[in-house]
PDB file of N, CA and C in Angstrom:
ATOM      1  N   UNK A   1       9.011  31.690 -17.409  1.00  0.00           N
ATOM      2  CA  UNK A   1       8.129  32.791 -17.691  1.00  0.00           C
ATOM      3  C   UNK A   1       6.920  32.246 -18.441  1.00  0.00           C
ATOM      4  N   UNK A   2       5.567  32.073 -17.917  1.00  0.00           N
ATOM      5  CA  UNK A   2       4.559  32.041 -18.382  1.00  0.00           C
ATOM      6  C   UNK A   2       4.016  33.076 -19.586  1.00  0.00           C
ATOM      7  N   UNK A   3       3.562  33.295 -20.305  1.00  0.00           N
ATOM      8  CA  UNK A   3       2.887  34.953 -21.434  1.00  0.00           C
ATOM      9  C   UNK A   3       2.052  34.021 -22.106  1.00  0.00           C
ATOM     10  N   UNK A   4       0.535  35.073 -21.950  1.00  0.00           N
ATOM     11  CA  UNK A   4      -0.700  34.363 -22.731  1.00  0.00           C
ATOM     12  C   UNK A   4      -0.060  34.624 -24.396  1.00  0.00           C
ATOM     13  N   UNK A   5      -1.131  34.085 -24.667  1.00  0.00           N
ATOM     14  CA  UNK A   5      -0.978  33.987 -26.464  1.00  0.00           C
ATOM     15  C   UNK A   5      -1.093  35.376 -26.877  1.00  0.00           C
ATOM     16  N   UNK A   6      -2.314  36.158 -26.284  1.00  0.00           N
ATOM     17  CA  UNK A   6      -3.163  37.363 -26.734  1.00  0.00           C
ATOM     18  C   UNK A   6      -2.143  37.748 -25.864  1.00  0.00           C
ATOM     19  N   UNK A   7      -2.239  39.529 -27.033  1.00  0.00           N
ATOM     20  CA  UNK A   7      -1.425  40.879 -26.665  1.00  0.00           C
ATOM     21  C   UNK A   7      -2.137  40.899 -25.261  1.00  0.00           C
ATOM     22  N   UNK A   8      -1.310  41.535 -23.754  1.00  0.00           N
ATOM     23  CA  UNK A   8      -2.179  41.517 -22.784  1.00  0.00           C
ATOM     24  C   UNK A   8      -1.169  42.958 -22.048  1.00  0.00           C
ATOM     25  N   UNK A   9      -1.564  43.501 -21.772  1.00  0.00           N
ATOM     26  CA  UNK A   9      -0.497  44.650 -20.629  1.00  0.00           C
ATOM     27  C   UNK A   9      -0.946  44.495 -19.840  1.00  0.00           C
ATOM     28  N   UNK A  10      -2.559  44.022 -19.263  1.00  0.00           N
ATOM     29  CA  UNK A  10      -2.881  44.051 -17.850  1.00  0.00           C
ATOM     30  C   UNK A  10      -4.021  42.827 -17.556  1.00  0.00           C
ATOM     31  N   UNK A  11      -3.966  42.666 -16.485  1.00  0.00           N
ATOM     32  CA  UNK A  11      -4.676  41.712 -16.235  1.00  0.00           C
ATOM     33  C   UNK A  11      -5.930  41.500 -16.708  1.00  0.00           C
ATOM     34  N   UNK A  12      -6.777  42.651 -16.997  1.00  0.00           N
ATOM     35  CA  UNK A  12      -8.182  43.119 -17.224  1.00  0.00           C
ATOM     36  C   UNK A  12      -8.063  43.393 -18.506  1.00  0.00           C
ATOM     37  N   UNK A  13      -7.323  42.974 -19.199  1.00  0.00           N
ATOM     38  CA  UNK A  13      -7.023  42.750 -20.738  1.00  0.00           C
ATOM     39  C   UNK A  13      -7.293  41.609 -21.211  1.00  0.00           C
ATOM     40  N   UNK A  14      -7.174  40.527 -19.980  1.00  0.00           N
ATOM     41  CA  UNK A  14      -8.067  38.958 -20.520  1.00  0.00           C
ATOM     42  C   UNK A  14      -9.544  38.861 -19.901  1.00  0.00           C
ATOM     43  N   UNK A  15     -10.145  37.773 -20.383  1.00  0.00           N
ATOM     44  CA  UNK A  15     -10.847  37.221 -20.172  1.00  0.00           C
ATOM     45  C   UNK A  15     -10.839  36.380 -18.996  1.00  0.00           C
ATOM     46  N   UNK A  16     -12.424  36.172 -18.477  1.00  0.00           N
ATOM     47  CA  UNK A  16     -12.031  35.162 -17.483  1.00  0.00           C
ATOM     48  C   UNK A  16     -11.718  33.672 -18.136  1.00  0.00           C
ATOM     49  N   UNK A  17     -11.846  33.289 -19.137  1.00  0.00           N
ATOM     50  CA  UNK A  17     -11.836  32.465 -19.615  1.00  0.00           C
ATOM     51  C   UNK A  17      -9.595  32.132 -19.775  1.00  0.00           C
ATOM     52  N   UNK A  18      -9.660  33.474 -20.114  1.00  0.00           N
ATOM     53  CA  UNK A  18      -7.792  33.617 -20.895  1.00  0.00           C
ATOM     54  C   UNK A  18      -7.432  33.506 -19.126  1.00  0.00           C
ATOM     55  N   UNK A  19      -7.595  34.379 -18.231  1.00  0.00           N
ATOM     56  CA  UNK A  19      -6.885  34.067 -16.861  1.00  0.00           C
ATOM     57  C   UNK A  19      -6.837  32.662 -16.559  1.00  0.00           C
ATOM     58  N   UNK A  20      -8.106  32.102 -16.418  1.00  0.00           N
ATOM     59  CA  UNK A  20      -8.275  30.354 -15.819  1.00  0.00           C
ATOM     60  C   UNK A  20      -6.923  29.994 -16.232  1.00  0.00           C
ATOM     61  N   UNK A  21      -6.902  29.505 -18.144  1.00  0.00           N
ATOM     62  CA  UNK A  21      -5.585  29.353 -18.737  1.00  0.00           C
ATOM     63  C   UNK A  21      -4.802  29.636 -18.874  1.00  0.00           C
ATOM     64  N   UNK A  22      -4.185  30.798 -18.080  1.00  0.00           N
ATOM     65  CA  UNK A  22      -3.057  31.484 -17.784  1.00  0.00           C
ATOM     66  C   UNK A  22      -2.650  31.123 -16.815  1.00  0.00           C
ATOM     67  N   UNK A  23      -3.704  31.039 -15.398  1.00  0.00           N
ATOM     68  CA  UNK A  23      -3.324  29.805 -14.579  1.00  0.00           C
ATOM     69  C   UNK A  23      -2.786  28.490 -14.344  1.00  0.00           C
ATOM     70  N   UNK A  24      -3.737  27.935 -15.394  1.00  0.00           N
ATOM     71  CA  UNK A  24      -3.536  26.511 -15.359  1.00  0.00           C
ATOM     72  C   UNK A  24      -2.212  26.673 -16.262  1.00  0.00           C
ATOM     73  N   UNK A  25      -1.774  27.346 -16.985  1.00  0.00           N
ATOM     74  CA  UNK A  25      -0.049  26.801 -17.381  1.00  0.00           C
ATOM     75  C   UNK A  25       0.909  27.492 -16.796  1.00  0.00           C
ATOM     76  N   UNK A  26       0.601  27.936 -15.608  1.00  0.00           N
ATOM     77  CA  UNK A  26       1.471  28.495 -14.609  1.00  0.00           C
ATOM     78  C   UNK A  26       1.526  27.071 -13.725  1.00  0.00           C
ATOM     79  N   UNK A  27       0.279  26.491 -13.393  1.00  0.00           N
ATOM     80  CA  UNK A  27       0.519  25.451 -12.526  1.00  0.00           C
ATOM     81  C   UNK A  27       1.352  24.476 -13.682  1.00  0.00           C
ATOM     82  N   UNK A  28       1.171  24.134 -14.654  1.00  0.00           N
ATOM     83  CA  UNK A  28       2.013  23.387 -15.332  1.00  0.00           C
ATOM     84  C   UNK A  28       3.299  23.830 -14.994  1.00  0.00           C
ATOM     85  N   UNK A  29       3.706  24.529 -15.489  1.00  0.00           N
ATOM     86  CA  UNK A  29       5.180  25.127 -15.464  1.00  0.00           C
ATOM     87  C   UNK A  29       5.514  25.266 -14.313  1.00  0.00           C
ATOM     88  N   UNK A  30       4.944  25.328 -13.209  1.00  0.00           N
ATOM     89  CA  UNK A  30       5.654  24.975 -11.854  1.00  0.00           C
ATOM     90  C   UNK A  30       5.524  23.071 -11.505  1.00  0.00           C
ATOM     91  N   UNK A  31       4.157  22.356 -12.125  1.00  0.00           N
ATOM     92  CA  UNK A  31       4.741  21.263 -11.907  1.00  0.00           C
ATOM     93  C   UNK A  31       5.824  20.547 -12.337  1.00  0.00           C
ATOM     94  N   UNK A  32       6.257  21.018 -13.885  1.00  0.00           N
ATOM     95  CA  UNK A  32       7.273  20.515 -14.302  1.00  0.00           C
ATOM     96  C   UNK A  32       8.760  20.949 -13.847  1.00  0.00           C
ATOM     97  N   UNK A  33       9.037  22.813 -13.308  1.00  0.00           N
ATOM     98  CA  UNK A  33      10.180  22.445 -12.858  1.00  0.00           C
ATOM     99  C   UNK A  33      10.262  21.836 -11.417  1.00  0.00           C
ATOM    100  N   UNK A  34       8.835  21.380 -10.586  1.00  0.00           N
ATOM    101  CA  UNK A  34       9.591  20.689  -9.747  1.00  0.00           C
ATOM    102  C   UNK A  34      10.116  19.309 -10.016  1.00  0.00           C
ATOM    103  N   UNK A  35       9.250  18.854 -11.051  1.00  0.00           N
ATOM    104  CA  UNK A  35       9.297  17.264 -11.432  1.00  0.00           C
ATOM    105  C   UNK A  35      11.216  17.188 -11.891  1.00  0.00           C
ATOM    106  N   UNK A  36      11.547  18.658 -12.651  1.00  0.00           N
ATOM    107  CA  UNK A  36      12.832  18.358 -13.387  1.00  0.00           C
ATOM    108  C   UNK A  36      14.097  19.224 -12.418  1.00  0.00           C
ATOM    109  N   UNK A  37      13.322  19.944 -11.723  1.00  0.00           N
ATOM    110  CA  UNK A  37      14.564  20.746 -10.673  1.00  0.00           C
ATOM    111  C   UNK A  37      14.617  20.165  -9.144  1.00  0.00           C
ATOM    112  N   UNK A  38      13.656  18.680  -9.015  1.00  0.00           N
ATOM    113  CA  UNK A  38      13.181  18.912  -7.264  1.00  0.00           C
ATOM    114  C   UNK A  38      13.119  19.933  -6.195  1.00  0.00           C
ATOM    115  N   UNK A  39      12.355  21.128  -7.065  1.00  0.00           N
ATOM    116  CA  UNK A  39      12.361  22.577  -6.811  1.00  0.00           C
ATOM    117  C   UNK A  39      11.463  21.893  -5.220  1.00  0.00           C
ATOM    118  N   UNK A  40      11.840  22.897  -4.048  1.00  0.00           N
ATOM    119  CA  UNK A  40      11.053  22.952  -2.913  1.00  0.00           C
ATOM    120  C   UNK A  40      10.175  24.113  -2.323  1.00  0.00           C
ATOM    121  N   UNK A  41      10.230  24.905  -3.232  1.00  0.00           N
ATOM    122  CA  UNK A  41       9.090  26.071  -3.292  1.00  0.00           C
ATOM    123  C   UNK A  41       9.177  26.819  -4.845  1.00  0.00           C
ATOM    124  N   UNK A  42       8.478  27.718  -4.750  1.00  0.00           N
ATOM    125  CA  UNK A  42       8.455  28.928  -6.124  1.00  0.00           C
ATOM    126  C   UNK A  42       8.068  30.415  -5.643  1.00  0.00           C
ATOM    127  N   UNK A  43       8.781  31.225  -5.821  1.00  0.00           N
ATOM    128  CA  UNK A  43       8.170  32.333  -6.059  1.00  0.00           C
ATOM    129  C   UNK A  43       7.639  32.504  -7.631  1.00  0.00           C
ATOM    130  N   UNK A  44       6.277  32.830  -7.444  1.00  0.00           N
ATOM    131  CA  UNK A  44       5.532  33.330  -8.730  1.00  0.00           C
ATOM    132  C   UNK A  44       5.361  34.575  -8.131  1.00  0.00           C
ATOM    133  N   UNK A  45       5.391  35.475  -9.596  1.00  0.00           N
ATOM    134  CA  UNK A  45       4.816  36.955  -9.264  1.00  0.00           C
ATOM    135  C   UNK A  45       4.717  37.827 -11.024  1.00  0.00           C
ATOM    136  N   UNK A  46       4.069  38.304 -11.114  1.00  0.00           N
ATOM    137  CA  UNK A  46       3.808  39.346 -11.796  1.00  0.00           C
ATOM    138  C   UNK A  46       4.155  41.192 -11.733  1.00  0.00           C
ATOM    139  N   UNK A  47       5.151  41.354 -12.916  1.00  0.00           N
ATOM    140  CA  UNK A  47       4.940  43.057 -12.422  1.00  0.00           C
ATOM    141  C   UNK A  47       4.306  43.406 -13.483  1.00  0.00           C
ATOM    142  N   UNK A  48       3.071  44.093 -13.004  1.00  0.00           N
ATOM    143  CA  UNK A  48       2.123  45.067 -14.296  1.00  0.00           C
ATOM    144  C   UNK A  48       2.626  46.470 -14.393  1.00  0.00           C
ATOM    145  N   UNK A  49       3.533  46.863 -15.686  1.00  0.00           N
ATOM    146  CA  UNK A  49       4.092  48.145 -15.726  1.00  0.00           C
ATOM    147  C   UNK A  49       4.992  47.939 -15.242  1.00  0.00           C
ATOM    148  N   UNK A  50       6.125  49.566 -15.951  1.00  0.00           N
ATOM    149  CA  UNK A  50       7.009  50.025 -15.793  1.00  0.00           C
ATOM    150  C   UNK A  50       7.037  50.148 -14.127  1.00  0.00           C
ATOM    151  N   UNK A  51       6.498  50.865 -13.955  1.00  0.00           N
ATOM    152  CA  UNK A  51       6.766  51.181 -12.522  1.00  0.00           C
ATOM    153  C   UNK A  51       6.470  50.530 -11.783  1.00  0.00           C
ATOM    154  N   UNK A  52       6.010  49.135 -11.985  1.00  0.00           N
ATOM    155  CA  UNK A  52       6.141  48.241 -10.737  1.00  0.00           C
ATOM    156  C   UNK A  52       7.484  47.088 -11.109  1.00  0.00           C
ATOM    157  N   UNK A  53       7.969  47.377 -12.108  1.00  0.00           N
ATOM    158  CA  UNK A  53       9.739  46.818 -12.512  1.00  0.00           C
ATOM    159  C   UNK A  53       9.369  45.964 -13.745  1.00  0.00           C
ATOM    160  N   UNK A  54       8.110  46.145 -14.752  1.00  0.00           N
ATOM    161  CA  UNK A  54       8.227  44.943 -15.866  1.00  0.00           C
ATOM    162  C   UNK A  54       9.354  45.563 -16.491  1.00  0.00           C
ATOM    163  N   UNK A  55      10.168  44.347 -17.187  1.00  0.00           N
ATOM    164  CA  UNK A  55      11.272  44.440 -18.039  1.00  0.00           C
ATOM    165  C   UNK A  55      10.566  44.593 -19.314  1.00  0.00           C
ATOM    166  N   UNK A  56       9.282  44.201 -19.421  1.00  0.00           N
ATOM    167  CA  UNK A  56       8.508  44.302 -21.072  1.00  0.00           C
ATOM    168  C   UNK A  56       7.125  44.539 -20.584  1.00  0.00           C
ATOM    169  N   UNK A  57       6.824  45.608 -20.505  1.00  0.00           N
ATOM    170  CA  UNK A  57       5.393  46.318 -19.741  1.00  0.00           C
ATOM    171  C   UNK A  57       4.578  45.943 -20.752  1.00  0.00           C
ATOM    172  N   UNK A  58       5.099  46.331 -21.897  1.00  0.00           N
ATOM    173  CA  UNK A  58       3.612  46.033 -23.102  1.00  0.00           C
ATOM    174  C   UNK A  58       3.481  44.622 -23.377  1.00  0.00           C
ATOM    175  N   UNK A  59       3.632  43.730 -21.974  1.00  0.00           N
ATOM    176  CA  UNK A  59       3.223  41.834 -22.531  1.00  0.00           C
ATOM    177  C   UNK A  59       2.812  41.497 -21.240  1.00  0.00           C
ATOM    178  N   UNK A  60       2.148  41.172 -20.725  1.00  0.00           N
ATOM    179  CA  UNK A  60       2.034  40.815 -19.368  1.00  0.00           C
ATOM    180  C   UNK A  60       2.754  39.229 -19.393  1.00  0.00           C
ATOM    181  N   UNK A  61       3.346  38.884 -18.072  1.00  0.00           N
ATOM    182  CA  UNK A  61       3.941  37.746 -18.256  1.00  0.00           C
ATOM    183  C   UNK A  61       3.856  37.304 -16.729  1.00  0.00           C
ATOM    184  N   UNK A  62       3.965  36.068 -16.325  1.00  0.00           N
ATOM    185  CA  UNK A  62       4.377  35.675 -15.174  1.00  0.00           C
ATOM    186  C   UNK A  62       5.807  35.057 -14.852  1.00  0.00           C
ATOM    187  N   UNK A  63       6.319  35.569 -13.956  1.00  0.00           N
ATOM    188  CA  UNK A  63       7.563  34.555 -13.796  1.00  0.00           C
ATOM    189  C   UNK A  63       7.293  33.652 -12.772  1.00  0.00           C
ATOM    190  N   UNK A  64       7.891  32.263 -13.004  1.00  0.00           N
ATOM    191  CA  UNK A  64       7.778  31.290 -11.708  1.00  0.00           C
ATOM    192  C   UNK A  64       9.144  30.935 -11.638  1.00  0.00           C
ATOM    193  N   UNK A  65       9.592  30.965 -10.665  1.00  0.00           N
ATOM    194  CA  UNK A  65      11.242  30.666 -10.024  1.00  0.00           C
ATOM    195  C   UNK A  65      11.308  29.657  -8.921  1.00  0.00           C
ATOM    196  N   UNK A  66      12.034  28.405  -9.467  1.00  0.00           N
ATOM    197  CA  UNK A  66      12.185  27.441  -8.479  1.00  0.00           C
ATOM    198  C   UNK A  66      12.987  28.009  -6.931  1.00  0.00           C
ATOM    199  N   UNK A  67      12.958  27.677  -5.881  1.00  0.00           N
ATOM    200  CA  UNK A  67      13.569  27.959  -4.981  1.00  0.00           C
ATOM    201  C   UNK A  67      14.138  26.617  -4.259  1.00  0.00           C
ATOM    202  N   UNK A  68      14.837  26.528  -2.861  1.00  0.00           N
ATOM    203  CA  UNK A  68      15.762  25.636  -2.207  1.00  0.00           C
ATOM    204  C   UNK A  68      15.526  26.282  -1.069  1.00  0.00           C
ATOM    205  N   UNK A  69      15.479  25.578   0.014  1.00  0.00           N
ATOM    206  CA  UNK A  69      15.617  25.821   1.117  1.00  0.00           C
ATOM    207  C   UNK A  69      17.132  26.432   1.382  1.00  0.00           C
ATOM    208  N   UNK A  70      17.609  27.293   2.007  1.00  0.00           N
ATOM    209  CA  UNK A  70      18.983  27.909   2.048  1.00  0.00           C
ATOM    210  C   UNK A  70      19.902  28.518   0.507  1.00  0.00           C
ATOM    211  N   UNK A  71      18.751  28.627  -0.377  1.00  0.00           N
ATOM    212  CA  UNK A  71      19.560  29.444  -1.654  1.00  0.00           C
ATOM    213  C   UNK A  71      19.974  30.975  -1.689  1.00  0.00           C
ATOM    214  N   UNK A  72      19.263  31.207  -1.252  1.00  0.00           N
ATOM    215  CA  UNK A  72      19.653  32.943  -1.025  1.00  0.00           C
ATOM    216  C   UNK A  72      21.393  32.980  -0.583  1.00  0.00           C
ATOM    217  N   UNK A  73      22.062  33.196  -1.808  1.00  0.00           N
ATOM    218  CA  UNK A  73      23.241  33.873  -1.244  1.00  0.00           C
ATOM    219  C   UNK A  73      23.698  35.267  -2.192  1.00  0.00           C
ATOM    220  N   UNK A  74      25.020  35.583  -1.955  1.00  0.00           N
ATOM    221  CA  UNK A  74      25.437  36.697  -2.625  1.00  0.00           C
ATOM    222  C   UNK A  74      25.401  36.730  -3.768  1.00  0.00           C
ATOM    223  N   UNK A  75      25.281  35.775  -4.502  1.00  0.00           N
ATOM    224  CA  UNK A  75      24.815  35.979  -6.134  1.00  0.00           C
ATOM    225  C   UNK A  75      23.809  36.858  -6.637  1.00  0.00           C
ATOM    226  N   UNK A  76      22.640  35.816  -5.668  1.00  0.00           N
ATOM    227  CA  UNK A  76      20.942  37.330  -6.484  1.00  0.00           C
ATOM    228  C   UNK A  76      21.289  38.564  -6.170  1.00  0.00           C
ATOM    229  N   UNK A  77      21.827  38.842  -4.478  1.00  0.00           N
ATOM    230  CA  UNK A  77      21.469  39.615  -3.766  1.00  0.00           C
ATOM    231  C   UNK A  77      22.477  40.964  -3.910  1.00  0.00           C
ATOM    232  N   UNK A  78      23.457  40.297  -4.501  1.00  0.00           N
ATOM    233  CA  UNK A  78      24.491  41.822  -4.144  1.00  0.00           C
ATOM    234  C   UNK A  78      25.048  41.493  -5.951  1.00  0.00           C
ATOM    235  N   UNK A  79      24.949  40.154  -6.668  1.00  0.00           N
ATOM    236  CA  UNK A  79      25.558  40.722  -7.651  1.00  0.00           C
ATOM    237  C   UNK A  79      24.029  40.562  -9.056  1.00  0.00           C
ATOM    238  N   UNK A  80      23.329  40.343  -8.341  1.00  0.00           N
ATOM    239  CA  UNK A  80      22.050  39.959  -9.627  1.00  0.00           C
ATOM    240  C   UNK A  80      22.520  39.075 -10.796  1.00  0.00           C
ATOM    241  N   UNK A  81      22.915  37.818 -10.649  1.00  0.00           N
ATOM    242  CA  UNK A  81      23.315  37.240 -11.005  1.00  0.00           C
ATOM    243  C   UNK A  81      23.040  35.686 -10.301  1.00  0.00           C
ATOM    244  N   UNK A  82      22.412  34.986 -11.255  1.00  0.00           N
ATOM    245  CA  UNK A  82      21.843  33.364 -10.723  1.00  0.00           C
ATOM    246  C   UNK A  82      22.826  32.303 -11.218  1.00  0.00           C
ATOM    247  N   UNK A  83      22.737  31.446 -10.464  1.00  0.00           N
ATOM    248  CA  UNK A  83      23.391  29.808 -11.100  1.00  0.00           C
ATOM    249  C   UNK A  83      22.223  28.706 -10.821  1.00  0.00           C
ATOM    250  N   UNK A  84      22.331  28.415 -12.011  1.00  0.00           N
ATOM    251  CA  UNK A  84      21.600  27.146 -12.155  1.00  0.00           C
ATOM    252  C   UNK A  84      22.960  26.023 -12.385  1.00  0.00           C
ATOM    253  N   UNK A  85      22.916  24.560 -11.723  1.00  0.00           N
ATOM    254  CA  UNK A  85      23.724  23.928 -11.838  1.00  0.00           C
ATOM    255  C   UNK A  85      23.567  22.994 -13.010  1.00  0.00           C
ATOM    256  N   UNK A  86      22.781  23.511 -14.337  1.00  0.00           N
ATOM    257  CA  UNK A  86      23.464  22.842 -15.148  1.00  0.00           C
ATOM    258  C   UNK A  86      23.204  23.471 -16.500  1.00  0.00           C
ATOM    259  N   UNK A  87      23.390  23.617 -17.398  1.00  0.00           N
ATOM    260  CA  UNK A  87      23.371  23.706 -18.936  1.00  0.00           C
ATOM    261  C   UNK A  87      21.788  24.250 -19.535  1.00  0.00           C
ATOM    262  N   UNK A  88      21.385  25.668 -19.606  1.00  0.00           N
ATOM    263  CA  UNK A  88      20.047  25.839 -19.727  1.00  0.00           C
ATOM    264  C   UNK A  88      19.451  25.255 -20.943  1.00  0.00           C
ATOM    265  N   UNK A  89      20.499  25.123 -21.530  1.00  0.00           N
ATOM    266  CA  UNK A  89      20.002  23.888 -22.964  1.00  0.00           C
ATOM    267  C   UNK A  89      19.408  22.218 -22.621  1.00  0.00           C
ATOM    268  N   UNK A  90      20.110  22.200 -22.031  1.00  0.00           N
ATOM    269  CA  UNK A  90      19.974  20.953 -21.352  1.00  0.00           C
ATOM    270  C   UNK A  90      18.438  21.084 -19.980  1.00  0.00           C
ATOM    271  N   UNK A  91      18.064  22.256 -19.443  1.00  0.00           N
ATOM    272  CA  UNK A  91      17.014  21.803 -18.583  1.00  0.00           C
ATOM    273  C   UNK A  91      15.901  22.479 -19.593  1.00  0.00           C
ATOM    274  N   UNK A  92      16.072  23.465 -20.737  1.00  0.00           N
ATOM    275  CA  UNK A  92      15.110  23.342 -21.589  1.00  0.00           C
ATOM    276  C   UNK A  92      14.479  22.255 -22.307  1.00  0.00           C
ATOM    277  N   UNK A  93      15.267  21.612 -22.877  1.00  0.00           N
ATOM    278  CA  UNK A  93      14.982  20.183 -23.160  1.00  0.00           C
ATOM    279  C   UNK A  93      14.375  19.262 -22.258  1.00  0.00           C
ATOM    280  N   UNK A  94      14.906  19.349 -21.003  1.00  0.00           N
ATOM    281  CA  UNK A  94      14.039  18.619 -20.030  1.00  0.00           C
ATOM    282  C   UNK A  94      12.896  18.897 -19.944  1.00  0.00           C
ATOM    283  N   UNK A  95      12.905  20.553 -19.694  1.00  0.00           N
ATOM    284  CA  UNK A  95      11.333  21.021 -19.112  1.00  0.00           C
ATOM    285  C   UNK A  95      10.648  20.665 -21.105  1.00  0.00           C
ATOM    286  N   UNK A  96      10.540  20.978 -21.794  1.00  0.00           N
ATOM    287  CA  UNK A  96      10.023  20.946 -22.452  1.00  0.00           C
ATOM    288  C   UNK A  96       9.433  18.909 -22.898  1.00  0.00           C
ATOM    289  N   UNK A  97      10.129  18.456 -22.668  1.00  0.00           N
ATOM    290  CA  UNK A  97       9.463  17.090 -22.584  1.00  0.00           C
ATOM    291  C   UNK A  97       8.680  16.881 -21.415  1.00  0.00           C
ATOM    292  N   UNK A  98       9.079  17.329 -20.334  1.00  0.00           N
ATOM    293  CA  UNK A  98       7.549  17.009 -18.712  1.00  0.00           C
ATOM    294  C   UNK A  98       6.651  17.855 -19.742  1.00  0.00           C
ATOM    295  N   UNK A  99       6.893  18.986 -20.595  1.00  0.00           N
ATOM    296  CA  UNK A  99       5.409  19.777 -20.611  1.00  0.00           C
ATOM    297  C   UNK A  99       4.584  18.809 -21.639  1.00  0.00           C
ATOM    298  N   UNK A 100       5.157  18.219 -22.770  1.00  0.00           N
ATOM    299  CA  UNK A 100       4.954  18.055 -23.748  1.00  0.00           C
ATOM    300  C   UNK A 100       3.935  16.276 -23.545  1.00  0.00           C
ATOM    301  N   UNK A 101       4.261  15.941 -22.189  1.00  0.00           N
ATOM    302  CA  UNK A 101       3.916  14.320 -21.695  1.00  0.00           C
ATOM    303  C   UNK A 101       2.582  14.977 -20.758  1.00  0.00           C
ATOM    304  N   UNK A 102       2.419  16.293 -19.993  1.00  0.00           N
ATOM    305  CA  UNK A 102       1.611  16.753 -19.155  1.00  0.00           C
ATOM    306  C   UNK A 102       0.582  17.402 -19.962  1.00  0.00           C
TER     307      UNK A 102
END
């Protein structure tokens, strides 16, 4: 999950200056989990508001989600529920050293 520094609920709440850099550490954060997940795609997406499904409407945030060719199974889909194959302590630590060298 990407979130600017500044309070933001909507896009037109930053600057063009705050978007660029909201960008550019979205592209970070997708280069690093591919560097640390050999992620082979991402869905990025944004929901602005309740009613388009934010879980925290009053922050604007981006999520970026590594993907796999053939991951989609009954986990997301019928029980909403993910596996990552290893220790989120352990790929925090990872990701946080690619960011910290990038």
């Amino acid at each position: 999950m990407v979130v600017p520094y500044k309070a933001a609920v909507d896009l037109n709440d930053l600057t063009d200056e705050e978007m660029a850099d909201l960008m550019r550490l979205t592209r970070r954060c997708q280069n690093a989990l591919r560097q640390a997940m050999n992620a082979q795609g991402f869905n990025v997406g944004i929901n602005l508001g309740k009613a388009a499904g934010a879980g925290i409407a009053e922050h604007l945030h981006i999520h970026v989600v590594p993907r796999w060719g053939g991951d989609t199974n009954f986990m997301p889909v019928i029980a909403r529920a993910t596996v990552v194959p290893q220790a989120l302590s352990e790929l925090a630590a990872k990701l946080r050293g690619i960011l910290a060298r990038s």
